[in-house]
Protein backbone atom coordinates (compact mmCIF):
# COMPACT_ATOMS: atom_id res chain seq x y z
CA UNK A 1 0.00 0.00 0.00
CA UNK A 2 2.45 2.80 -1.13
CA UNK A 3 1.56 5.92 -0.42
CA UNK A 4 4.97 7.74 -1.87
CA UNK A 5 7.71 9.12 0.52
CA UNK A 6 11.23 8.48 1.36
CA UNK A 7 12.46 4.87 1.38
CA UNK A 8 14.64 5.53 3.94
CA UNK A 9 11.85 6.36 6.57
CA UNK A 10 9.93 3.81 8.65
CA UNK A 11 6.80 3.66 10.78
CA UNK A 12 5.59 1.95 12.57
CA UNK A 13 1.84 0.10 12.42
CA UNK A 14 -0.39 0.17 15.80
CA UNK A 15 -2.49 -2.39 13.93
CA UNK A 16 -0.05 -4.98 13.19
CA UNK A 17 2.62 -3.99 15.79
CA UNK A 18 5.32 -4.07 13.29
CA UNK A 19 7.88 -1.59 11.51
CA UNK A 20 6.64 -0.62 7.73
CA UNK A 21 8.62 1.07 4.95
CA UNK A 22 7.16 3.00 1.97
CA UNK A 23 7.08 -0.30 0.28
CA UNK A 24 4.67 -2.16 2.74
CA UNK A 25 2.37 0.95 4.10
CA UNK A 26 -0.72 0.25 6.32
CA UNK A 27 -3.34 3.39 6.40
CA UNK A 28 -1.57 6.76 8.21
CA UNK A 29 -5.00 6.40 11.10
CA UNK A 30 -2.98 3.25 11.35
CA UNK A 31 0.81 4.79 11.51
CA UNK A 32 3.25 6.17 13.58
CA UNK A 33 6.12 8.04 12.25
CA UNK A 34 8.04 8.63 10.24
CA UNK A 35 11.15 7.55 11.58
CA UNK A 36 14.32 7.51 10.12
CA UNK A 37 15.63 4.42 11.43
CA UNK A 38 14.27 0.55 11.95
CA UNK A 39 14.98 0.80 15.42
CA UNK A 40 13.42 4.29 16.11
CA UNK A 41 10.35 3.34 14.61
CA UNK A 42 10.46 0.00 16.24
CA UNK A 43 10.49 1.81 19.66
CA UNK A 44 8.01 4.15 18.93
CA UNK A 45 5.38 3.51 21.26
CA UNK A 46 7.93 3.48 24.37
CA UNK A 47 8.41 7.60 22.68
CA UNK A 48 5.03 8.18 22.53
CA UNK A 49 4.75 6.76 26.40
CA UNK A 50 7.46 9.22 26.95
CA UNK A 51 6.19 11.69 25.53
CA UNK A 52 2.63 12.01 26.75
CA UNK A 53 4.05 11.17 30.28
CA UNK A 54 5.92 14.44 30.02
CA UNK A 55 2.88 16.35 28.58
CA UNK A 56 1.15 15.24 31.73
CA UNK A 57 3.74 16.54 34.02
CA UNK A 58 3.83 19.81 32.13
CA UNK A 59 -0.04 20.24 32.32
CA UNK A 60 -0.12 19.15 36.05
CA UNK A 61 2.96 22.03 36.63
CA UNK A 62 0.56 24.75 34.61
CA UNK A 63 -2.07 23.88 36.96
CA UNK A 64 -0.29 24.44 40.03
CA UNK A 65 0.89 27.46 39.07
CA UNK A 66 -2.54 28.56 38.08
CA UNK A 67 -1.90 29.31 34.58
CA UNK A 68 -4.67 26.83 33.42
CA UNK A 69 -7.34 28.47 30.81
């Protein structure tokens, strides 16, 4: 399922729980990425993790300071 792009990106598929290249796509509603490495993308829900874990900890610091809308 190509959908163009680089060939030396990756995602990775929440679906199928797998790395993907341009060659073997699944739909983007299904992708993460990209990445530009195998192993980036294959670690990309332990980044997302991270990274909504320190998006909560930034909200939770706006709201103690009372700087919430």
């Amino acid at each position: 399922m190509s959908e163009g792009g680089n060939p030396d990106q990756y995602w990775f598929c929440v679906k199928h729980h797998r790395v993907e290249t341009v060659d073997d796509l699944c739909p983007a509603k299904h992708r993460l990425g990209p990445y530009d490495s195998r192993e980036a993308a294959a670690q990309a829900l332990d980044t997302a993790q991270a990274r909504n874990e320190e998006w909560e900890e930034e909200d939770e610091r706006w709201d103690d300071a009372g700087l919430e809308d």
